[in-house]
PDB file of N, CA and C in Angstrom:
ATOM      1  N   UNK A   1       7.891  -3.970  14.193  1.00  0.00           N
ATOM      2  CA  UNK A   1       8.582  -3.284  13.116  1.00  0.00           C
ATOM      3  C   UNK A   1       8.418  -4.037  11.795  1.00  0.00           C
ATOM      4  N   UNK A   2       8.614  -5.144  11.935  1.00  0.00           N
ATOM      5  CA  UNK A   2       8.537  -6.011  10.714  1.00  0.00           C
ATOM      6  C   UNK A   2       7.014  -6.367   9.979  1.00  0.00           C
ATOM      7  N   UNK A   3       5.598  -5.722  10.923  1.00  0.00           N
ATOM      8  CA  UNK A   3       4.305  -5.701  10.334  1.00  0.00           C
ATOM      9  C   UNK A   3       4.289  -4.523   9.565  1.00  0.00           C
ATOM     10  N   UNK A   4       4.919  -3.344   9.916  1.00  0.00           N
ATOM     11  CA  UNK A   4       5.084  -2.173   9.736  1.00  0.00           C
ATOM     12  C   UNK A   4       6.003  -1.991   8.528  1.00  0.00           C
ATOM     13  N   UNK A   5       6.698  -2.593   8.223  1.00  0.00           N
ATOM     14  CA  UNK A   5       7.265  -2.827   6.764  1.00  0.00           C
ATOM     15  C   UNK A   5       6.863  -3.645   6.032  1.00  0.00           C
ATOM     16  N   UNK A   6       6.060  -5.009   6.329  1.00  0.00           N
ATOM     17  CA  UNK A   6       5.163  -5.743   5.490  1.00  0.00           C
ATOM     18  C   UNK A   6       4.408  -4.679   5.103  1.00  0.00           C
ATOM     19  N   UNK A   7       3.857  -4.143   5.669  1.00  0.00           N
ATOM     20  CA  UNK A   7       2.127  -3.081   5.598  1.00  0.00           C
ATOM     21  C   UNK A   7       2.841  -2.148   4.412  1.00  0.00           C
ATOM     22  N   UNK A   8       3.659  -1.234   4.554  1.00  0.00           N
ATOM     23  CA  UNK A   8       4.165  -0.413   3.637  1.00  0.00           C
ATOM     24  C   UNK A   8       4.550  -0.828   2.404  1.00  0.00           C
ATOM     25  N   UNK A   9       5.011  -2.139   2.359  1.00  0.00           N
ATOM     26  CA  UNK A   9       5.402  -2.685   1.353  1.00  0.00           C
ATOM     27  C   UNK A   9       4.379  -3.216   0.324  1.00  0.00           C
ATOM     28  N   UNK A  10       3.539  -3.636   0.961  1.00  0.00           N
ATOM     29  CA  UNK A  10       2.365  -3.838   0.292  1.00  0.00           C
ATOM     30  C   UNK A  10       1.021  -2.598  -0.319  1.00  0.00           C
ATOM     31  N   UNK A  11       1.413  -1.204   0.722  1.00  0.00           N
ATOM     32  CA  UNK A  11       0.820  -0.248   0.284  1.00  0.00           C
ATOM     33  C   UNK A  11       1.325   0.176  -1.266  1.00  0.00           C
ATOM     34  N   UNK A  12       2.584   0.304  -1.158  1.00  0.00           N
ATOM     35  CA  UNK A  12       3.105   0.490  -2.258  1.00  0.00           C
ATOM     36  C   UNK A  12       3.373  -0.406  -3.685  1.00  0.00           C
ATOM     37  N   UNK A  13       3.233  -1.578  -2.892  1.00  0.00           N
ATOM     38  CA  UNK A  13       2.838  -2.686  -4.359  1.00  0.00           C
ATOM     39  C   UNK A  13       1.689  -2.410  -5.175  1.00  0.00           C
ATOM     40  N   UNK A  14       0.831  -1.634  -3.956  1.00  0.00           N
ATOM     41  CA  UNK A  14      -0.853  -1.687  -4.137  1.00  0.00           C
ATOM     42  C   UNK A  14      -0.884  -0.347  -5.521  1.00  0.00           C
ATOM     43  N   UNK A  15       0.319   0.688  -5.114  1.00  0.00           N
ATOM     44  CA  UNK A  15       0.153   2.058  -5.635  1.00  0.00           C
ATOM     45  C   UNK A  15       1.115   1.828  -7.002  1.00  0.00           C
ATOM     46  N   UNK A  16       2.310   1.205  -6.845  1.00  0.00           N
ATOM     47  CA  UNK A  16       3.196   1.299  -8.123  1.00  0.00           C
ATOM     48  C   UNK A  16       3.229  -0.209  -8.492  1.00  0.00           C
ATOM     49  N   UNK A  17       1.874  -1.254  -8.275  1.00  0.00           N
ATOM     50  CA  UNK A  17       2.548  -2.586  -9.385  1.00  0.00           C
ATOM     51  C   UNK A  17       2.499  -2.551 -10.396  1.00  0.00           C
ATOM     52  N   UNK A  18       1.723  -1.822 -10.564  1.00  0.00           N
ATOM     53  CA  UNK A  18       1.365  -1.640 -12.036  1.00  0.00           C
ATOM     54  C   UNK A  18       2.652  -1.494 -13.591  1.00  0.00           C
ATOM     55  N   UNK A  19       3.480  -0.604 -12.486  1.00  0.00           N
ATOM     56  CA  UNK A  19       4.733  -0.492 -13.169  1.00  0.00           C
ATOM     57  C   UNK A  19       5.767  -1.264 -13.392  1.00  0.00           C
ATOM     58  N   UNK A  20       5.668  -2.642 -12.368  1.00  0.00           N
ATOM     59  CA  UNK A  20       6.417  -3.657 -12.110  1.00  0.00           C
ATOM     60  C   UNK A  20       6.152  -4.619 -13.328  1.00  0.00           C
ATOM     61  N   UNK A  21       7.400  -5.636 -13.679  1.00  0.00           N
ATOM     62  CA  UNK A  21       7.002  -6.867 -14.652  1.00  0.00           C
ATOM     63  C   UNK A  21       6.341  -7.510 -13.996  1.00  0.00           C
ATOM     64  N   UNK A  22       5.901  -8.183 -15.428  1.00  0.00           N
ATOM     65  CA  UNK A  22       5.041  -9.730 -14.610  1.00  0.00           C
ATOM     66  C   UNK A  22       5.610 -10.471 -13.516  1.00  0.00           C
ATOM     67  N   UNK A  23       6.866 -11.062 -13.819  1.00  0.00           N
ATOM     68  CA  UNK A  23       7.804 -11.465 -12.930  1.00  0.00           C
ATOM     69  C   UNK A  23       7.910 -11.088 -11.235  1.00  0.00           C
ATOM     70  N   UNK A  24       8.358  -9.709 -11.436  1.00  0.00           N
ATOM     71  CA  UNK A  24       8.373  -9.095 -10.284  1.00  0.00           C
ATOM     72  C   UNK A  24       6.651  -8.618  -9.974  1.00  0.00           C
ATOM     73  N   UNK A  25       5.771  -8.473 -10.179  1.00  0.00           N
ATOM     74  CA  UNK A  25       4.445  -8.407 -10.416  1.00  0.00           C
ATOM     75  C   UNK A  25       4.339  -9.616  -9.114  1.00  0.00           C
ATOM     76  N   UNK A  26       4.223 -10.858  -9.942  1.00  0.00           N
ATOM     77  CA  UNK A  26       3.976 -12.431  -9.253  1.00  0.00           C
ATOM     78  C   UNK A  26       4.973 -12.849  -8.091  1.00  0.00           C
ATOM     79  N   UNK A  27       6.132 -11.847  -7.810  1.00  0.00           N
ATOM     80  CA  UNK A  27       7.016 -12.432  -6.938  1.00  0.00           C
ATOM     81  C   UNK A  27       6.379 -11.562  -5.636  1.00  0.00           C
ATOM     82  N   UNK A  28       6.500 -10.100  -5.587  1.00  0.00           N
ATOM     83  CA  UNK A  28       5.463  -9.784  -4.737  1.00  0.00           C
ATOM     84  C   UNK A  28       4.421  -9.661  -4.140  1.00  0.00           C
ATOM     85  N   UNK A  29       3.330 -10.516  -5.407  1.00  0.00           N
ATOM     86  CA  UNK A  29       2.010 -11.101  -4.311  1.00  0.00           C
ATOM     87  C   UNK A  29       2.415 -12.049  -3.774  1.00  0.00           C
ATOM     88  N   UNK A  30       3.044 -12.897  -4.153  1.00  0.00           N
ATOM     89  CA  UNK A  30       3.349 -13.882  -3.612  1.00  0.00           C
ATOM     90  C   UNK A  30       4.008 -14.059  -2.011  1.00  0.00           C
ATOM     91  N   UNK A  31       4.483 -13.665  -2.436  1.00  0.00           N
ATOM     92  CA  UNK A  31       5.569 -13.273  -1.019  1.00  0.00           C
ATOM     93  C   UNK A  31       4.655 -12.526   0.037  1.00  0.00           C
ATOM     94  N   UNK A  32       4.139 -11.368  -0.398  1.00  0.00           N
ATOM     95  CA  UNK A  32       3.278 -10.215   0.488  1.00  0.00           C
ATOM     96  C   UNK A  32       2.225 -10.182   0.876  1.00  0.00           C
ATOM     97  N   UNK A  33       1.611 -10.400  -0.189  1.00  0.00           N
ATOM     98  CA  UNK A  33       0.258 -10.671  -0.131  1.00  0.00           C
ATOM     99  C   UNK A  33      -0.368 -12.087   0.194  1.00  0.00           C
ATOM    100  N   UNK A  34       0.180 -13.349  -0.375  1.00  0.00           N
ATOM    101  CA  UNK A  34      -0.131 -14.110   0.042  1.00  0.00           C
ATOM    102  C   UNK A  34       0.609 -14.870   0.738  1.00  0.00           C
ATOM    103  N   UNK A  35       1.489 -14.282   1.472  1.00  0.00           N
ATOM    104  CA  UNK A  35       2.826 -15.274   2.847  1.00  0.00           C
ATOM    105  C   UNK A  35       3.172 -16.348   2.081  1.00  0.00           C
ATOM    106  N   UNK A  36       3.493 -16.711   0.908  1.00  0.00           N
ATOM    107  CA  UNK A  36       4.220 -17.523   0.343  1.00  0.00           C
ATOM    108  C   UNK A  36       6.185 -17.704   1.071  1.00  0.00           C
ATOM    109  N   UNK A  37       6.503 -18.232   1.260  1.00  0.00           N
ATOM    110  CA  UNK A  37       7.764 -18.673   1.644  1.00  0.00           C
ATOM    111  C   UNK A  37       8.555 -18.504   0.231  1.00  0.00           C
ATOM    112  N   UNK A  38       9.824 -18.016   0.702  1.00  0.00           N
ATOM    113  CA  UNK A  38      10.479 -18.366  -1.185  1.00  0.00           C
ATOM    114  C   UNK A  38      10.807 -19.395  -1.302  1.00  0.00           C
ATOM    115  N   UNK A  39      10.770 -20.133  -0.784  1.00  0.00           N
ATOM    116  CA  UNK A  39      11.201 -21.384  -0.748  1.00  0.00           C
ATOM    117  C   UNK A  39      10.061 -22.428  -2.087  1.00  0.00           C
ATOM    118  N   UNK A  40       8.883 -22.127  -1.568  1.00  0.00           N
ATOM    119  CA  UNK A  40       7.425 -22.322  -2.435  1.00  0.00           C
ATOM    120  C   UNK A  40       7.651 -21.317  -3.659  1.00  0.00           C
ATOM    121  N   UNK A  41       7.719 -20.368  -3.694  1.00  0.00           N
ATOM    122  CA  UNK A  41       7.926 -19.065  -5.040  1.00  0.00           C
ATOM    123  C   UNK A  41       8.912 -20.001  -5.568  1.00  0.00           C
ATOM    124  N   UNK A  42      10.723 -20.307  -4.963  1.00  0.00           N
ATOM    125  CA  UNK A  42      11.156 -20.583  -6.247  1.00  0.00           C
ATOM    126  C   UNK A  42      10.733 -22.186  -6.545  1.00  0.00           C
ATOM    127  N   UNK A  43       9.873 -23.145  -5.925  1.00  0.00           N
ATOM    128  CA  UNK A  43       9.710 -23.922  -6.721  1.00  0.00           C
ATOM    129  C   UNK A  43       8.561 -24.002  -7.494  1.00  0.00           C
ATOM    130  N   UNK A  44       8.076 -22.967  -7.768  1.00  0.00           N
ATOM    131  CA  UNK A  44       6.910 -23.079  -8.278  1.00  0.00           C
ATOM    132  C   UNK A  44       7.218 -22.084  -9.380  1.00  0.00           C
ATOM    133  N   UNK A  45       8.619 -21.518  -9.439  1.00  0.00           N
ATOM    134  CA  UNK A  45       9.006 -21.132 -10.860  1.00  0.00           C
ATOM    135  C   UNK A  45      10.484 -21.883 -11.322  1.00  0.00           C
ATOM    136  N   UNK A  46      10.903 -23.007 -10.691  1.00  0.00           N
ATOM    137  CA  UNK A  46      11.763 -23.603 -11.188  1.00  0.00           C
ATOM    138  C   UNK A  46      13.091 -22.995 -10.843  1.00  0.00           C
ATOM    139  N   UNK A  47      13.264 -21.928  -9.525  1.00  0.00           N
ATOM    140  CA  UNK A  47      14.246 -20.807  -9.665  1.00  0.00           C
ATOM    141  C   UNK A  47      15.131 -20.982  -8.193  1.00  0.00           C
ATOM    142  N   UNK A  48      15.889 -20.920  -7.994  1.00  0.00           N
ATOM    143  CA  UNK A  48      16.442 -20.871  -6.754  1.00  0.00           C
ATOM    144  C   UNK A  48      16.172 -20.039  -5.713  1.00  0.00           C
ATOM    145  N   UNK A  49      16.347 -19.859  -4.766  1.00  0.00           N
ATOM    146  CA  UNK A  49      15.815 -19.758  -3.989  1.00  0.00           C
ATOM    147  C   UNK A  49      16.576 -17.985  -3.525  1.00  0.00           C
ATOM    148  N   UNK A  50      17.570 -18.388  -3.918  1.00  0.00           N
ATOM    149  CA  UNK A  50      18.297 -16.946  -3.964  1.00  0.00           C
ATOM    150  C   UNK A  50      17.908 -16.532  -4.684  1.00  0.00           C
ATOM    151  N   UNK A  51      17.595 -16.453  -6.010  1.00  0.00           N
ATOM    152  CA  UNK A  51      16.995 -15.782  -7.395  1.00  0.00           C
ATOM    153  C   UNK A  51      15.861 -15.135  -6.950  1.00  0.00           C
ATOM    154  N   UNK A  52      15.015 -16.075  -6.173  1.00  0.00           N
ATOM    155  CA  UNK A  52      13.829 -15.343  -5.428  1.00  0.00           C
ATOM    156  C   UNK A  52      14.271 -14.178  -4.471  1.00  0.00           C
ATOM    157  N   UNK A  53      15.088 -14.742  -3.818  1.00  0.00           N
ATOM    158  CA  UNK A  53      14.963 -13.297  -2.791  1.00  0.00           C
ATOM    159  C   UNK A  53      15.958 -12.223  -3.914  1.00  0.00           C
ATOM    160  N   UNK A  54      16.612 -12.052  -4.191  1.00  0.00           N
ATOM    161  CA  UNK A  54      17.154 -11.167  -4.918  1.00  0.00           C
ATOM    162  C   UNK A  54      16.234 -10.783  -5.983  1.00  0.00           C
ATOM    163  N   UNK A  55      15.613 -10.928  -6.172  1.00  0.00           N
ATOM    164  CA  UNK A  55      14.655 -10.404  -7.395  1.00  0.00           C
ATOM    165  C   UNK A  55      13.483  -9.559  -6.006  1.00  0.00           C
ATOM    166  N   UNK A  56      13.458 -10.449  -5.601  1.00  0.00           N
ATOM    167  CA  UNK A  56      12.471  -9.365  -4.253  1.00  0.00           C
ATOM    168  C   UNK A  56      12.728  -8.162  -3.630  1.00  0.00           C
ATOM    169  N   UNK A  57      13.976  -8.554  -3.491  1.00  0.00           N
ATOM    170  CA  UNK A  57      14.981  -7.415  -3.062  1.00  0.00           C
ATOM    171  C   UNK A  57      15.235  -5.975  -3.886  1.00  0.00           C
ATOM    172  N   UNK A  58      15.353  -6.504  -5.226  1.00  0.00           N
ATOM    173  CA  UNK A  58      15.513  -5.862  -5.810  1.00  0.00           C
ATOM    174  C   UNK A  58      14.528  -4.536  -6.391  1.00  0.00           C
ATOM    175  N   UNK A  59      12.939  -5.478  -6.228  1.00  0.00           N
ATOM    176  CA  UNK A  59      12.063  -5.119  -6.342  1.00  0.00           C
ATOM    177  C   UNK A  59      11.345  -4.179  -5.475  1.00  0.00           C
ATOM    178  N   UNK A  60      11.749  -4.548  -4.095  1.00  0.00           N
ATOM    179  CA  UNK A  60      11.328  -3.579  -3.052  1.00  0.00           C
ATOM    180  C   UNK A  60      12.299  -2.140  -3.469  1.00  0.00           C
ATOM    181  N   UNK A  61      13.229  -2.746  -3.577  1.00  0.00           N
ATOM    182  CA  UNK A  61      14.111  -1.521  -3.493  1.00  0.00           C
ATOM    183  C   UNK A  61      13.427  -0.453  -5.095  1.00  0.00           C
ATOM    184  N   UNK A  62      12.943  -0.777  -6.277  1.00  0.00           N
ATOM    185  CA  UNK A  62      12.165  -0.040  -6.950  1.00  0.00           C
ATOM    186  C   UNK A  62      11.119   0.514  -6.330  1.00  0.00           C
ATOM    187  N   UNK A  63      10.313   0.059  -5.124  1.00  0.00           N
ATOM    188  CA  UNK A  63       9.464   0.504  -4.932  1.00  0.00           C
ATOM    189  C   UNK A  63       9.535   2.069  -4.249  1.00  0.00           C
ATOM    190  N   UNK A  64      10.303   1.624  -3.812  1.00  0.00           N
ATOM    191  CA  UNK A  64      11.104   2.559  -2.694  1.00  0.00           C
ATOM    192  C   UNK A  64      11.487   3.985  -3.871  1.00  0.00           C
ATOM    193  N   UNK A  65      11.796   3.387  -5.086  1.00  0.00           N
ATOM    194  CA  UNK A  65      12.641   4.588  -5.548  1.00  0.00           C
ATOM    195  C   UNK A  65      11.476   5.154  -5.939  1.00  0.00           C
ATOM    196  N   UNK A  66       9.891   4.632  -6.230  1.00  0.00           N
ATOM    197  CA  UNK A  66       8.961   5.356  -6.949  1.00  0.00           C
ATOM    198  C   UNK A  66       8.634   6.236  -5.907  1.00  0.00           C
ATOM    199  N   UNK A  67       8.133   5.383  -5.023  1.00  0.00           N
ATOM    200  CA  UNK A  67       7.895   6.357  -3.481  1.00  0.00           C
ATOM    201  C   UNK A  67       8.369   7.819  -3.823  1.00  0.00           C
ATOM    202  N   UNK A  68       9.757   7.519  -3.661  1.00  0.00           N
ATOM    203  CA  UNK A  68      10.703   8.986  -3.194  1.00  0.00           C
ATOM    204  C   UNK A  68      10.400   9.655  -3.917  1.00  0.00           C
ATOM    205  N   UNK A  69      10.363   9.429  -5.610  1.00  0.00           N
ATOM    206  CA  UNK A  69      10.062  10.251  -6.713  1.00  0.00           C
ATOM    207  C   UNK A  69       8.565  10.934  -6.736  1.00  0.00           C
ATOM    208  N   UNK A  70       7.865  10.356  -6.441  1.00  0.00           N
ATOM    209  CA  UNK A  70       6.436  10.168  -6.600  1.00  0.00           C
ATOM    210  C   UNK A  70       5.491  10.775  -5.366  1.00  0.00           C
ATOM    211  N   UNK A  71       5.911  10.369  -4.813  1.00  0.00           N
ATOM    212  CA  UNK A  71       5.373  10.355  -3.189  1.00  0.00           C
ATOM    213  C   UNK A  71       3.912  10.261  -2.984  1.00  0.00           C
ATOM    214  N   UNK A  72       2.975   8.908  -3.809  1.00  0.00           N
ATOM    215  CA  UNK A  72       1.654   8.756  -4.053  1.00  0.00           C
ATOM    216  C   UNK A  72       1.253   8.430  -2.449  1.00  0.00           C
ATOM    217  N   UNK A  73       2.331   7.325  -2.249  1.00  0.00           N
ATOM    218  CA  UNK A  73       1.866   6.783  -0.737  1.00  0.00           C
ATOM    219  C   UNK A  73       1.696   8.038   0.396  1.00  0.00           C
ATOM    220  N   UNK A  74       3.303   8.770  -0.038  1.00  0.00           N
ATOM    221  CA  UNK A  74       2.760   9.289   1.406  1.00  0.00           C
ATOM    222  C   UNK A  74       1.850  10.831   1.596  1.00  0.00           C
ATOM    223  N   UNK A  75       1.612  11.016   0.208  1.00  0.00           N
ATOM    224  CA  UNK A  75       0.221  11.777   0.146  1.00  0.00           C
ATOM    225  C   UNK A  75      -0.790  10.871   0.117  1.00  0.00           C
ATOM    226  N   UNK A  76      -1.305   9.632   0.164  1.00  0.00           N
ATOM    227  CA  UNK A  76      -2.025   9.067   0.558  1.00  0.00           C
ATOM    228  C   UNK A  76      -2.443   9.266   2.138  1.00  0.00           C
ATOM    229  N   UNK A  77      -1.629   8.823   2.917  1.00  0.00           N
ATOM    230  CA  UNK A  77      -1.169   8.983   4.544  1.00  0.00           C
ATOM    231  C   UNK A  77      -1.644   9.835   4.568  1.00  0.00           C
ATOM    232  N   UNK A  78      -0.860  10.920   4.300  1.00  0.00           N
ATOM    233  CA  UNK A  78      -1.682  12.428   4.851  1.00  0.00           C
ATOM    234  C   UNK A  78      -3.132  13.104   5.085  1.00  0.00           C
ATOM    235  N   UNK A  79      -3.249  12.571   3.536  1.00  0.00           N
ATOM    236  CA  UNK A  79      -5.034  13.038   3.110  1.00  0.00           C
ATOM    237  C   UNK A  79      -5.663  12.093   4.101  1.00  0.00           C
ATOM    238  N   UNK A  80      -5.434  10.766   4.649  1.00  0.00           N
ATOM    239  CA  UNK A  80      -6.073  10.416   5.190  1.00  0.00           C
ATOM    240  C   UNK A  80      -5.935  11.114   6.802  1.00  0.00           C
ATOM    241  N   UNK A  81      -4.814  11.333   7.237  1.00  0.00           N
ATOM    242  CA  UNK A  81      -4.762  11.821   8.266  1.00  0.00           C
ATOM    243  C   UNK A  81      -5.158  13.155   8.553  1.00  0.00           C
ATOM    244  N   UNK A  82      -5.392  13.604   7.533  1.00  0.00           N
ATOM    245  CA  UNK A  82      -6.322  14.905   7.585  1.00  0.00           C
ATOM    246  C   UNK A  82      -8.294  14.799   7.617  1.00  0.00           C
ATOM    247  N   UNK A  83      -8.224  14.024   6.776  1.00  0.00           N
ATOM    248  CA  UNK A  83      -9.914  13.984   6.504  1.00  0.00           C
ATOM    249  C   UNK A  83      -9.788  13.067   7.768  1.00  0.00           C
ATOM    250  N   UNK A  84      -9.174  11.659   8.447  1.00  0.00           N
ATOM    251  CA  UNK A  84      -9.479  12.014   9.805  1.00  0.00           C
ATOM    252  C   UNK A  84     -10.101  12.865  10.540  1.00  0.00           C
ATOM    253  N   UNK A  85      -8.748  14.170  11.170  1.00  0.00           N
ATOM    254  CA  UNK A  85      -9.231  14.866  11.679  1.00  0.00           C
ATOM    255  C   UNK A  85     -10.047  16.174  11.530  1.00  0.00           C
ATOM    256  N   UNK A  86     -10.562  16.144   9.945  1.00  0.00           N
ATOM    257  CA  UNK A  86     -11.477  16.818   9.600  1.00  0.00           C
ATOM    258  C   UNK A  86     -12.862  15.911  10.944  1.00  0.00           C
ATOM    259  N   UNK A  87     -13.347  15.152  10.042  1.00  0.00           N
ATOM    260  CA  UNK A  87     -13.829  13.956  10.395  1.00  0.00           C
ATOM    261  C   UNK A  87     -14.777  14.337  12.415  1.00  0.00           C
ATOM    262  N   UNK A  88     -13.497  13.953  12.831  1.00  0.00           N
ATOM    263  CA  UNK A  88     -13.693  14.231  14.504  1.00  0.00           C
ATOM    264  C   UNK A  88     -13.797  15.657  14.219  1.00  0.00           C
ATOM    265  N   UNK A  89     -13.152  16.545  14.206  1.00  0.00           N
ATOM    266  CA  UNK A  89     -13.758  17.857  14.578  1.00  0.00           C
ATOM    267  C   UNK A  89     -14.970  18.259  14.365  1.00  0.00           C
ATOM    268  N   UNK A  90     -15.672  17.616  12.858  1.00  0.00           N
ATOM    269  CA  UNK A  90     -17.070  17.972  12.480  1.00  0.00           C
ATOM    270  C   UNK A  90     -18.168  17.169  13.462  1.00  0.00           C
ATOM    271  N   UNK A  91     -17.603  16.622  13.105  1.00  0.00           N
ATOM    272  CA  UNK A  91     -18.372  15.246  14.396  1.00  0.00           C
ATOM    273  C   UNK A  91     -18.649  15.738  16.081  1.00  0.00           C
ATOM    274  N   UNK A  92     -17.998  16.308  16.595  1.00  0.00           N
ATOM    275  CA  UNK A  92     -17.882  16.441  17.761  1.00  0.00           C
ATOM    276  C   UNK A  92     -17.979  18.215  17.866  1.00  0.00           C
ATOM    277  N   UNK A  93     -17.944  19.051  16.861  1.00  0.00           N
ATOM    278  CA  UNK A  93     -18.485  20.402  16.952  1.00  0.00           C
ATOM    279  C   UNK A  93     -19.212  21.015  16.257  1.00  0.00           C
ATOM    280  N   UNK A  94     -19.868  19.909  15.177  1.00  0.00           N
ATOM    281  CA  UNK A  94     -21.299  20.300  14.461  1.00  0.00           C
ATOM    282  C   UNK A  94     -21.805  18.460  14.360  1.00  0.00           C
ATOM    283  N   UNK A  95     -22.133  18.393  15.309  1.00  0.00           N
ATOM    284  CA  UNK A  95     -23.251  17.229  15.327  1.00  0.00           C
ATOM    285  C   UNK A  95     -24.381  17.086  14.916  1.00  0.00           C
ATOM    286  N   UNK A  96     -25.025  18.613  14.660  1.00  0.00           N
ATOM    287  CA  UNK A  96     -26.297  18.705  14.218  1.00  0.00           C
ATOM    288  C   UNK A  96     -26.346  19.086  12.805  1.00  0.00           C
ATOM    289  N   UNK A  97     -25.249  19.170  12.122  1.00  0.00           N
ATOM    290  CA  UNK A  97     -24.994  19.994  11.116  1.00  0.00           C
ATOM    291  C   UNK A  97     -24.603  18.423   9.588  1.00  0.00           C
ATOM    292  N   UNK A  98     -26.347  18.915   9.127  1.00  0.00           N
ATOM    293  CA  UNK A  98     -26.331  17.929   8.058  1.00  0.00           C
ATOM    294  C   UNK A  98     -25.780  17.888   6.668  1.00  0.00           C
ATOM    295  N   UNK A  99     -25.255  18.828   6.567  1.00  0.00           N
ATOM    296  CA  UNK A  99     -24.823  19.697   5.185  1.00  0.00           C
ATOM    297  C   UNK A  99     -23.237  19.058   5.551  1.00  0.00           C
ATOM    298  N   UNK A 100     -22.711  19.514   6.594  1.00  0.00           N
ATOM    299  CA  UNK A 100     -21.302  19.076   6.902  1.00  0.00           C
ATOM    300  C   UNK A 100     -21.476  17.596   7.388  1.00  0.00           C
ATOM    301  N   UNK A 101     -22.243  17.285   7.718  1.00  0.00           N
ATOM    302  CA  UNK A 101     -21.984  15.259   8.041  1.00  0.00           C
ATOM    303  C   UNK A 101     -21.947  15.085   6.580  1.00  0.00           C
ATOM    304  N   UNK A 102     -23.173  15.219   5.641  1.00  0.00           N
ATOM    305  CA  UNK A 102     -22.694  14.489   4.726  1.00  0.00           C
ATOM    306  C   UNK A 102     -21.601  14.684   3.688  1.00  0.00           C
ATOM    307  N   UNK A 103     -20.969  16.002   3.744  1.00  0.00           N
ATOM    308  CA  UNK A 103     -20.075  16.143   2.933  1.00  0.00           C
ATOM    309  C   UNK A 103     -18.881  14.839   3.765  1.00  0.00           C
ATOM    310  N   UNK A 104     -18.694  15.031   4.894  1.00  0.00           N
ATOM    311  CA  UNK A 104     -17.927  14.531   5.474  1.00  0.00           C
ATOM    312  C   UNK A 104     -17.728  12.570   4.776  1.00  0.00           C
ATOM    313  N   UNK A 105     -18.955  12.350   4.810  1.00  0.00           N
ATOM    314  CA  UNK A 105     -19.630  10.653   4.408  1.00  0.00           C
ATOM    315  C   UNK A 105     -19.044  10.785   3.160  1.00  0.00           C
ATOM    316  N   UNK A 106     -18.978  12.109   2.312  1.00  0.00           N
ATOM    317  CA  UNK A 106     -18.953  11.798   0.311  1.00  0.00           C
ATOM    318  C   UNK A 106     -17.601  11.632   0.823  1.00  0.00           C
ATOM    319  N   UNK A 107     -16.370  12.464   1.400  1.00  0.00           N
ATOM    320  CA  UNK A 107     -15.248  12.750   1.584  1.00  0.00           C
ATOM    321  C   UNK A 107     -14.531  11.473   2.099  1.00  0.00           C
ATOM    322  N   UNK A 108     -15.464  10.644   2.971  1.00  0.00           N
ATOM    323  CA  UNK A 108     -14.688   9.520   3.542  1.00  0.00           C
ATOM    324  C   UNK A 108     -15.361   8.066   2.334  1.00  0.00           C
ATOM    325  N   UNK A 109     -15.748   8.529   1.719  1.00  0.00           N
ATOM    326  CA  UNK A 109     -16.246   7.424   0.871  1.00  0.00           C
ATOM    327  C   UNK A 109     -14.949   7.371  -0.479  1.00  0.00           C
ATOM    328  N   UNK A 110     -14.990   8.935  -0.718  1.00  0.00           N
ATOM    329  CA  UNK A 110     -13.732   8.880  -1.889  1.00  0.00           C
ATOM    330  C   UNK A 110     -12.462   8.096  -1.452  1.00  0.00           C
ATOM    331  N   UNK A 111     -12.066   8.261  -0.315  1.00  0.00           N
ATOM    332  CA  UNK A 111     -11.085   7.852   0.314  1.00  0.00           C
ATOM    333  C   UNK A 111     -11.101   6.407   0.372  1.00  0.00           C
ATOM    334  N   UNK A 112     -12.315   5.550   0.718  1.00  0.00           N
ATOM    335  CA  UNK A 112     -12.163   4.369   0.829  1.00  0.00           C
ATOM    336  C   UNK A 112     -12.302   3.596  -0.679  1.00  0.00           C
ATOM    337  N   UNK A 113     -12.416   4.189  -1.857  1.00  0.00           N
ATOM    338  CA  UNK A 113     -12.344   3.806  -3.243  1.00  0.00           C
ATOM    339  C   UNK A 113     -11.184   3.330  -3.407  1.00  0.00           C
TER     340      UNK A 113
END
């Protein structure tokens, strides 16, 4: 459960940091992206250690609110779980069919951009 909320958490850093301060920007790679301990975060901004997690906290919890508003991530999810099973069906009931493989290749290429 707890990879499964790292993972999300970081999907969504990935989709709304942009919107985040610097501050909160640097507190979530830190933490997420690069397994920093807060313990290391707040001494490496001079900050307590609670300051860290509460600013993290706080921060997830924005993320969360863009999500809901927004819902980039979990139309992300979807499209992928669709061109998935686009994907296998073309694959496995036009195998010979070169017009549809490669649309399929442009389709899974946009996706991995």
């Amino acid at each position: 459960m707890e990879i499964e909320k790292n993972n999300r958490i970081n999907f969504l850093f990935e989709f709304y940091g942009s919107l985040l301060t610097k501050k909160q920007s640097n507190y979530m790679q830190l933490y997420y992206a690069d397994d920093y301990s807060l313990g290391e975060i707040a001494e490496n901004y001079a900050v307590s250690r609670q300051a860290v997690y509460d600013n993290i906290k706080r921060t997830v919890q924005i993320l969360e609110d863009y999500e809901e508003k927004l819902h980039i991530y979990g139309d992300f999810l979807t499209r992928n779980h669709q061109t998935d099973r686009l994907t296998n069906y073309v694959k496995k009931n036009y195998p010979q069919d070169e017009t549809l493989l490669k649309l399929i290749d442009n389709l899974e290429s946009i996706e991995a951009e």
